[in-house]
C-alpha atoms as a PDB file:
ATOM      1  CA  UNK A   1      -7.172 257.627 135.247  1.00  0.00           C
ATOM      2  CA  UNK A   2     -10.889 256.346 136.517  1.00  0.00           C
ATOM      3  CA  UNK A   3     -10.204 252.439 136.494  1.00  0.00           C
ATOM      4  CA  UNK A   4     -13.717 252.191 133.819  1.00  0.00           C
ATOM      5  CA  UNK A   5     -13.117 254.471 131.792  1.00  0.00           C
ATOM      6  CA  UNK A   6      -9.504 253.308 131.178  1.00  0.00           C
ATOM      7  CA  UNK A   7     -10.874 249.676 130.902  1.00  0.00           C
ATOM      8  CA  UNK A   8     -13.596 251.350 128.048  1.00  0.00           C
ATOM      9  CA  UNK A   9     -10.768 253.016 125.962  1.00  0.00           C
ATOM     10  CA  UNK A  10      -8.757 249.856 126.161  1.00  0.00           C
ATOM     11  CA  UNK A  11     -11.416 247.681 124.590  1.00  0.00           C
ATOM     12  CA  UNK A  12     -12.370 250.786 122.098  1.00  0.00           C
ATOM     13  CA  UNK A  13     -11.092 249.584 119.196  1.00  0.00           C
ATOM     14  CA  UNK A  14     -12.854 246.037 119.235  1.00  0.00           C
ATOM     15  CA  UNK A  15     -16.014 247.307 120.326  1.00  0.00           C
ATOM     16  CA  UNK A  16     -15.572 249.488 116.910  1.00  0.00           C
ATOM     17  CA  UNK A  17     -15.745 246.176 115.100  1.00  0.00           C
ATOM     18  CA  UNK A  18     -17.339 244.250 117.107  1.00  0.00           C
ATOM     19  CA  UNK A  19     -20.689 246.853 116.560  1.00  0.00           C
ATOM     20  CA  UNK A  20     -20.050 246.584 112.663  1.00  0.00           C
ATOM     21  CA  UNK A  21     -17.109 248.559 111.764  1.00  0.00           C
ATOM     22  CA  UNK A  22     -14.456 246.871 110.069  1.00  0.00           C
ATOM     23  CA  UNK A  23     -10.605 246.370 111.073  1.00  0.00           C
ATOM     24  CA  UNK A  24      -9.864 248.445 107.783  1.00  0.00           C
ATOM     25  CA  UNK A  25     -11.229 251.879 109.208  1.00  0.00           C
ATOM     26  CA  UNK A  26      -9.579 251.808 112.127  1.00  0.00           C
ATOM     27  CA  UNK A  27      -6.740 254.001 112.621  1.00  0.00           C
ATOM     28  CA  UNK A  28      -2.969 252.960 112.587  1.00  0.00           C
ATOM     29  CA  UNK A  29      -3.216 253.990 116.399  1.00  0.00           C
ATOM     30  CA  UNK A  30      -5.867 252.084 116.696  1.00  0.00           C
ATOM     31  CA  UNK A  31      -5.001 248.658 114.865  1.00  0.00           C
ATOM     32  CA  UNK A  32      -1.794 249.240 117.343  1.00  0.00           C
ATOM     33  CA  UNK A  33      -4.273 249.243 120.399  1.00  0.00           C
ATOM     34  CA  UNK A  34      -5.598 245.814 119.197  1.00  0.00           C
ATOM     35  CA  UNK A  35      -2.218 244.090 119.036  1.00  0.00           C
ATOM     36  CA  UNK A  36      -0.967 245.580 122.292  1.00  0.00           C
ATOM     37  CA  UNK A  37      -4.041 244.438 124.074  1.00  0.00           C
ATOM     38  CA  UNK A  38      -3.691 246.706 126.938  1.00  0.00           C
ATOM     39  CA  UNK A  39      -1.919 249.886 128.931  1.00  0.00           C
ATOM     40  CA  UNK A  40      -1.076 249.757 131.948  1.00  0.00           C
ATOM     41  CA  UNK A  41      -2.417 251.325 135.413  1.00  0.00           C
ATOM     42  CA  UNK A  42      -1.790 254.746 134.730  1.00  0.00           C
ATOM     43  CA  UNK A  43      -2.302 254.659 130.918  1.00  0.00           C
ATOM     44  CA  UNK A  44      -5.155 253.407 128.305  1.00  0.00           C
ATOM     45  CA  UNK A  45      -3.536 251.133 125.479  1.00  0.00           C
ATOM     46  CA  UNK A  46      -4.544 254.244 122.966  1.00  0.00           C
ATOM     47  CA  UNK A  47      -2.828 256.666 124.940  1.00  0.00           C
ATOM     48  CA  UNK A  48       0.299 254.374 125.054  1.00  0.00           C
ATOM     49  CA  UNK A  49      -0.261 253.230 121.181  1.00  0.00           C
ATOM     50  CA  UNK A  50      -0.703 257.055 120.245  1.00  0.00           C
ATOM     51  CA  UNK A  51       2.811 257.770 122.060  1.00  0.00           C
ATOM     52  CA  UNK A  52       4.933 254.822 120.351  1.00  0.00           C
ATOM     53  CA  UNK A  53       3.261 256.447 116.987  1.00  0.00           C
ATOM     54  CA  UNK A  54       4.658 259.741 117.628  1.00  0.00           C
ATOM     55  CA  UNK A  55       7.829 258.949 119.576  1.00  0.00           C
ATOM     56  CA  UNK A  56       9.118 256.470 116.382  1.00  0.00           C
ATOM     57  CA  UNK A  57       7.283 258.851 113.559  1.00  0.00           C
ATOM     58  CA  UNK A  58       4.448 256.393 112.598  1.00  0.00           C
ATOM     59  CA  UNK A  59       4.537 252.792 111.141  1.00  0.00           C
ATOM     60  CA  UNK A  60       7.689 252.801 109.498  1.00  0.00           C
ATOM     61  CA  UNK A  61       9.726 253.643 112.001  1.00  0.00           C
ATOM     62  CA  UNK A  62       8.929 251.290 114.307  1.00  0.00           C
ATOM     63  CA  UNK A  63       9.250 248.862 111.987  1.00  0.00           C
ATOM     64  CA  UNK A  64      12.304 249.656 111.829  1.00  0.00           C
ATOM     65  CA  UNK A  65      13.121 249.948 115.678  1.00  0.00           C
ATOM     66  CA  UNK A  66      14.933 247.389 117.006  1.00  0.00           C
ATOM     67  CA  UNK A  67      12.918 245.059 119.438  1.00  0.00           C
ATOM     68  CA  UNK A  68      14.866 245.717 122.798  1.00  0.00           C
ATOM     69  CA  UNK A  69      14.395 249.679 121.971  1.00  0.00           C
ATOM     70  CA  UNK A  70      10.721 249.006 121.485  1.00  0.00           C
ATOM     71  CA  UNK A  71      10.334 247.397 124.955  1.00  0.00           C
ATOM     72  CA  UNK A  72      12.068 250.356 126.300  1.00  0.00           C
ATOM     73  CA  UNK A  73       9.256 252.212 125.655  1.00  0.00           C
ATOM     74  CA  UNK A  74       7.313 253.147 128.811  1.00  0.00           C
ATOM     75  CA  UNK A  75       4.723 250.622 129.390  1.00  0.00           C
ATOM     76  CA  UNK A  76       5.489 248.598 126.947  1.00  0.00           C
ATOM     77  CA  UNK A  77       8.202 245.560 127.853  1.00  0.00           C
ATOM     78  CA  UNK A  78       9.328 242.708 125.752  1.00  0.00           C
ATOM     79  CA  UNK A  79       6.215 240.937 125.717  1.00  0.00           C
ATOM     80  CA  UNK A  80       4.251 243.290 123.401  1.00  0.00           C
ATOM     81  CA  UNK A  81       7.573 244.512 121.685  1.00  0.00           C
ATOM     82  CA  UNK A  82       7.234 240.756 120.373  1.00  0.00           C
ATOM     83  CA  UNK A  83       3.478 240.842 119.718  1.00  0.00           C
ATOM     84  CA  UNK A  84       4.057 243.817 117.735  1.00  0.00           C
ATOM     85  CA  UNK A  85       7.145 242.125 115.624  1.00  0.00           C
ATOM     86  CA  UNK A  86       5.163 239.276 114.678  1.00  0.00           C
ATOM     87  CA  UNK A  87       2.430 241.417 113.336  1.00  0.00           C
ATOM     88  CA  UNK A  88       4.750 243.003 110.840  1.00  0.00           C
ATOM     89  CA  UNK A  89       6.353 239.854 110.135  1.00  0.00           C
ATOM     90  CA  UNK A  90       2.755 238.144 109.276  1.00  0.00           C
ATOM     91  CA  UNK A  91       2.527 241.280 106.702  1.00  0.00           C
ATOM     92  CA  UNK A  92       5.649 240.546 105.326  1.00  0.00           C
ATOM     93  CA  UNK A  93       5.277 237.045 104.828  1.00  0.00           C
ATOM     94  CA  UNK A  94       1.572 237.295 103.642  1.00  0.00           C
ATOM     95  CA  UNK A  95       2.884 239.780 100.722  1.00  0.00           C
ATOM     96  CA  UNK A  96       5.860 237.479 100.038  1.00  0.00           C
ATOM     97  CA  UNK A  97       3.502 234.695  99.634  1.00  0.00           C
ATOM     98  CA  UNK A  98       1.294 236.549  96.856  1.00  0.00           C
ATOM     99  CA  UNK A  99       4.415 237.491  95.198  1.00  0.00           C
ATOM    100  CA  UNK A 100       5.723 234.335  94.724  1.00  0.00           C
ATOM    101  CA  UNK A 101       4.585 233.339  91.703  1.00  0.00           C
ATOM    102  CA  UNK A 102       4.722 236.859  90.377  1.00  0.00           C
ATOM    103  CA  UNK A 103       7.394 237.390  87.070  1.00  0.00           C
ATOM    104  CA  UNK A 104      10.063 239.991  87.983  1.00  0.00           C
ATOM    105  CA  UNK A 105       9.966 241.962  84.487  1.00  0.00           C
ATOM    106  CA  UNK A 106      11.078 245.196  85.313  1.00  0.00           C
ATOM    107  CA  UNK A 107      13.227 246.359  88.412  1.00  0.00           C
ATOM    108  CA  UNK A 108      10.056 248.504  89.257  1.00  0.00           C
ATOM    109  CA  UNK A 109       8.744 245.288  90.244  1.00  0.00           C
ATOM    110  CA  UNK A 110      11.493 243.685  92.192  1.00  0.00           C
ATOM    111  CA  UNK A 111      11.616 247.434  94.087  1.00  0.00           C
ATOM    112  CA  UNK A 112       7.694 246.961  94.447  1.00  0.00           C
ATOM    113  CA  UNK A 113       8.454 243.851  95.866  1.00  0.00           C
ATOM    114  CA  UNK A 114      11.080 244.331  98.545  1.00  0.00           C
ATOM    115  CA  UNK A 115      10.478 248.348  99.357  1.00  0.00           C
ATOM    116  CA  UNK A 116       7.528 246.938 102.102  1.00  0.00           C
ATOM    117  CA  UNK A 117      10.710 244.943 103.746  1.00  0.00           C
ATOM    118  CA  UNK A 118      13.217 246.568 103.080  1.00  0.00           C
ATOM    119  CA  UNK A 119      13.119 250.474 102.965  1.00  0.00           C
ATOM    120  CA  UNK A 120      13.000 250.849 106.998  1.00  0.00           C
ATOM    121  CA  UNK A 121      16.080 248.694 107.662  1.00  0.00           C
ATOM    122  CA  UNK A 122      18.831 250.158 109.209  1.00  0.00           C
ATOM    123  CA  UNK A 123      21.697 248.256 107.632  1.00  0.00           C
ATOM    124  CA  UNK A 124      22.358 246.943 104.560  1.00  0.00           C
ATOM    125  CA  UNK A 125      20.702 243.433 103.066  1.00  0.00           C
ATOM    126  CA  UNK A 126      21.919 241.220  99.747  1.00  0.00           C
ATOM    127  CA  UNK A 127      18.409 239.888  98.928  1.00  0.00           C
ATOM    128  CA  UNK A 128      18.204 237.281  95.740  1.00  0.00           C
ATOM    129  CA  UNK A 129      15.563 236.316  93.401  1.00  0.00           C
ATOM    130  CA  UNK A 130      15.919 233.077  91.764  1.00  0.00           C
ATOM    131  CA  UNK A 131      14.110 232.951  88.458  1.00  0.00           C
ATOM    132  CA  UNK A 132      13.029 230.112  86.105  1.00  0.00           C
ATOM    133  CA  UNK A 133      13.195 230.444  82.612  1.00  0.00           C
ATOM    134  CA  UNK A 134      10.278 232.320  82.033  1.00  0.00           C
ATOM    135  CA  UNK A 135      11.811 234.642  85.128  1.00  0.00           C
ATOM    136  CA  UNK A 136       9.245 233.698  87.647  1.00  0.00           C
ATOM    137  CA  UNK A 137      10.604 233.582  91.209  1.00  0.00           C
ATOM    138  CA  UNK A 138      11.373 230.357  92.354  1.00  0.00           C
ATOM    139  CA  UNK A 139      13.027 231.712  95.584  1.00  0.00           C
ATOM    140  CA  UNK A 140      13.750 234.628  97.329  1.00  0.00           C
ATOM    141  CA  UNK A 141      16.926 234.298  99.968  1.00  0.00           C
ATOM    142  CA  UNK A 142      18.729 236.843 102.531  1.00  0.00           C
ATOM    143  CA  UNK A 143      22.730 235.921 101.579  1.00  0.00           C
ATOM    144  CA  UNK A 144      24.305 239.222 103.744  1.00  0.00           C
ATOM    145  CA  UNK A 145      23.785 241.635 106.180  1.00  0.00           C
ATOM    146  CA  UNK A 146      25.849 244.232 106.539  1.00  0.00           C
ATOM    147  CA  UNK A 147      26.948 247.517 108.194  1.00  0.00           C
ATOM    148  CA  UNK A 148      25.440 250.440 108.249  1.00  0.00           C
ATOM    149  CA  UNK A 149      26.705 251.323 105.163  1.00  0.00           C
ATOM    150  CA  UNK A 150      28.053 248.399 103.334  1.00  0.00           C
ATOM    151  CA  UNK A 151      26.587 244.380 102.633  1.00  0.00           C
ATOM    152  CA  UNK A 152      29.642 241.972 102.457  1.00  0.00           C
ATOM    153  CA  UNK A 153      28.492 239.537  99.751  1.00  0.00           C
ATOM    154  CA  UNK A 154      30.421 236.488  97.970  1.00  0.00           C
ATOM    155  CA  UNK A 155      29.343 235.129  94.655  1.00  0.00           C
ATOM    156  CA  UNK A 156      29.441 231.467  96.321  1.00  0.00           C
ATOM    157  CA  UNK A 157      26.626 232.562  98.614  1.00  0.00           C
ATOM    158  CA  UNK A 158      24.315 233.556  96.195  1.00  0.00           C
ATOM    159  CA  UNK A 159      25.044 230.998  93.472  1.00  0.00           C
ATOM    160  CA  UNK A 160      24.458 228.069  95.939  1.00  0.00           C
ATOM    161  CA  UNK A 161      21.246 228.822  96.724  1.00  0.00           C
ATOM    162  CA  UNK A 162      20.509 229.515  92.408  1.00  0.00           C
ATOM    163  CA  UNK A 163      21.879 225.876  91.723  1.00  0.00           C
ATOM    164  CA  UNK A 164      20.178 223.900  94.459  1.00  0.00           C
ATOM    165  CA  UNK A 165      17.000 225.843  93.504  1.00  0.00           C
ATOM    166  CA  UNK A 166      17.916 224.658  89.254  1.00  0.00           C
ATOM    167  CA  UNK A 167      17.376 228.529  88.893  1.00  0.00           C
ATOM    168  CA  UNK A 168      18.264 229.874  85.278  1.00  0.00           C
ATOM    169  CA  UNK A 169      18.557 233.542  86.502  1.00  0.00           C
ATOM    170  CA  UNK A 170      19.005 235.694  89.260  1.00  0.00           C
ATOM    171  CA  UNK A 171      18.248 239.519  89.606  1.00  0.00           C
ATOM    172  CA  UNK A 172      19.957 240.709  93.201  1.00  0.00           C
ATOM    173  CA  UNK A 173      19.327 243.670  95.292  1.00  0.00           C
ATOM    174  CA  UNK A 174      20.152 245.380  98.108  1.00  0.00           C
ATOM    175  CA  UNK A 175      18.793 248.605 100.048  1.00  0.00           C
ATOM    176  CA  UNK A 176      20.996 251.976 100.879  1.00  0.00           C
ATOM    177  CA  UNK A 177      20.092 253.294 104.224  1.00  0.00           C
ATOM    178  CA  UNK A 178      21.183 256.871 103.435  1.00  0.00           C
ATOM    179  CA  UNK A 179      18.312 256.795 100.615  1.00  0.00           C
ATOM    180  CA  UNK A 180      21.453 257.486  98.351  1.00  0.00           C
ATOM    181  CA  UNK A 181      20.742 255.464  94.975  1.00  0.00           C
ATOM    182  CA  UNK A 182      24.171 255.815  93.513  1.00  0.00           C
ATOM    183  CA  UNK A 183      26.171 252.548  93.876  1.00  0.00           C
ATOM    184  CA  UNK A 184      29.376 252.752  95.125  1.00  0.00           C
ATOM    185  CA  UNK A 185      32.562 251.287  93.685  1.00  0.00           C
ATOM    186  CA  UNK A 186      31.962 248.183  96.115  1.00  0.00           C
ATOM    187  CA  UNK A 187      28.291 247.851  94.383  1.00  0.00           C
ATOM    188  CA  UNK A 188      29.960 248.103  90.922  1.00  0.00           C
ATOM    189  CA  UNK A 189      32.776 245.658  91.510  1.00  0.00           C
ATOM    190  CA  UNK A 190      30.619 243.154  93.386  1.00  0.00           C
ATOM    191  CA  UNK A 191      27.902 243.183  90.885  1.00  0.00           C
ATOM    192  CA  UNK A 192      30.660 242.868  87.842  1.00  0.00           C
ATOM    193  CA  UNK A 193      31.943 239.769  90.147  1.00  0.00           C
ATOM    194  CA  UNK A 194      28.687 238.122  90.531  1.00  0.00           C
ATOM    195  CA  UNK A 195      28.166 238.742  86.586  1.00  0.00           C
ATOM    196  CA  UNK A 196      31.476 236.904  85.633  1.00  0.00           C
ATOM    197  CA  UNK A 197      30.803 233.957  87.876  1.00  0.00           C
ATOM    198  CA  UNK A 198      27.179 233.110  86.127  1.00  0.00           C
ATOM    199  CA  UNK A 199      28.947 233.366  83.228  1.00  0.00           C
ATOM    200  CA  UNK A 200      31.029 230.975  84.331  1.00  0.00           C
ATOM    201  CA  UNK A 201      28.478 228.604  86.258  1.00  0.00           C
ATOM    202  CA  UNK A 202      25.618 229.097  83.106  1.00  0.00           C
ATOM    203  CA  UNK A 203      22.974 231.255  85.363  1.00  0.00           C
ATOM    204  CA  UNK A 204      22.641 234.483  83.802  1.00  0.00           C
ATOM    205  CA  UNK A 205      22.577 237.900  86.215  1.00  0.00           C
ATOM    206  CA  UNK A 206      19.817 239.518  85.252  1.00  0.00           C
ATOM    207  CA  UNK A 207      20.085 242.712  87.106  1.00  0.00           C
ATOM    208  CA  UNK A 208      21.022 244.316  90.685  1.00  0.00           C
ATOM    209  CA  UNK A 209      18.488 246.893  91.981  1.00  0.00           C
ATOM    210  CA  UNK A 210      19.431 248.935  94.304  1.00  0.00           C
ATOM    211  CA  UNK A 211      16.578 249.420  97.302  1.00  0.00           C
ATOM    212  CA  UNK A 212      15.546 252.913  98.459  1.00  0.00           C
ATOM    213  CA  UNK A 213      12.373 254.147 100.584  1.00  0.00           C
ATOM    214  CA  UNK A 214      10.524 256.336  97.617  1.00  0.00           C
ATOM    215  CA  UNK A 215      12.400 254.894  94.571  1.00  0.00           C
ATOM    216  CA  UNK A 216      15.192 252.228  93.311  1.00  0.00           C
ATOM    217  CA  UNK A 217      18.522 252.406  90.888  1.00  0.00           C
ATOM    218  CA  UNK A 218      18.445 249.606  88.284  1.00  0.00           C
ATOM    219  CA  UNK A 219      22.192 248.512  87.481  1.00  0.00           C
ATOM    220  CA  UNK A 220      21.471 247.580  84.135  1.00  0.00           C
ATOM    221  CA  UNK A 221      19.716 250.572  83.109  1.00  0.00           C
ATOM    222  CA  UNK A 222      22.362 252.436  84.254  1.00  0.00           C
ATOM    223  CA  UNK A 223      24.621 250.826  82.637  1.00  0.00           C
ATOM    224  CA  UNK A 224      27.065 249.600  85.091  1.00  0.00           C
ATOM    225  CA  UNK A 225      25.612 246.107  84.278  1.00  0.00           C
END
């Protein structure tokens, strides 16, 4: 490729904004372009954006690539495979911070909450929401990741967190990477073992939802809770 016109399409996108346009119109390609920066000799940064779009299926699935496969990607490398980690991190944490002080009143909510973060994973995650007595959070925590297909979690681990915090409920969740909602007899007798021990310990289990990519299961409406 001509060495201007390459250096033109690299700087595209700004000069799209920079001219008046907003960072909102631009085009998932496009806001990719910006964080990359640039290509490489033989290849504009939207040519090499457009090809990590289609090679991983769009946004979500490089989310949910893992960052050494990212940087396999041909002109790519580890640098930019972290640039582009960080930016979806910054999302995360931006929408974690407006949900903070958010009530969790319905497991539509707590599946509205965690979907963003949790629907492109590739193994299973125990996420916990610690609640005060008017079930705002107080505190979100990771306590397990798993397998592919299973989360190892202990009562102890999530419980700890729920006292330190002076919690007076908890809802828990975790995601199914086979977009399977049904919970499996190690969902059922983990969530009945969690139950007993706030019983015991005076913090009440509220629910366990049950993370998917287009919907969620809520253990208590189904009645395994």
């Amino acid at each position: 490729m001509n060495g201007k016109l390459k250096d033109i399409r690299d700087h595209l996108p700004l000069q799209k904004c920079i001219s008046g346009g907003s960072v909102e119109e631009l085009s998932d390609t496009e806001l990719l372009a910006v964080i990359l920066g640039t290509g490489t000799r033989s290849i504009d940064v939207l040519d090499l954006a457009s090809g990590m779009v289609k090679r991983f299926g769009g946004l979500r699935g490089i989310h949910g690539s893992g960052l050494r496969e990212m940087a396999r990607c041909h002109g790519l490398g580890i640098k930019k495979a972290i640039r582009i980690r960080a930016a979806f991190e910054l999302g995360i944490r931006l929408l974690s911070a407006r949900n903070s002080c958010q009530v969790l009143d319905s497991p539509e909510r707590v599946w509205r909450l965690l979907q963003p973060e949790m629907a492109a994973l590739q193994r299973e995650e125990f996420r916990v929401f610690i609640l005060n007595n008017k079930n705002s959070i107080l505190k979100k925590t990771t306590v397990s990741v798993g397998t592919v297909t299973e989360a190892l979690v202990h009562p102890r681990e999530i419980y700890r967190e729920a006292i330190r915090e002076a919690g007076a409920s908890i809802i828990v969740a975790h995601n199914h990477p086979s977009g399977v909602l049904v919970p499996s007899r190690e969902d059922i007798a983990a969530t009945k073992r969690i139950k007993e021990a706030g019983v015991i310990i005076g913090i009440e289990l509220l629910d366990h939802v049950i993370i998917g990519q287009s919907s969620y299961l809520s253990m208590k409406e189904a009645g395994y809770l």
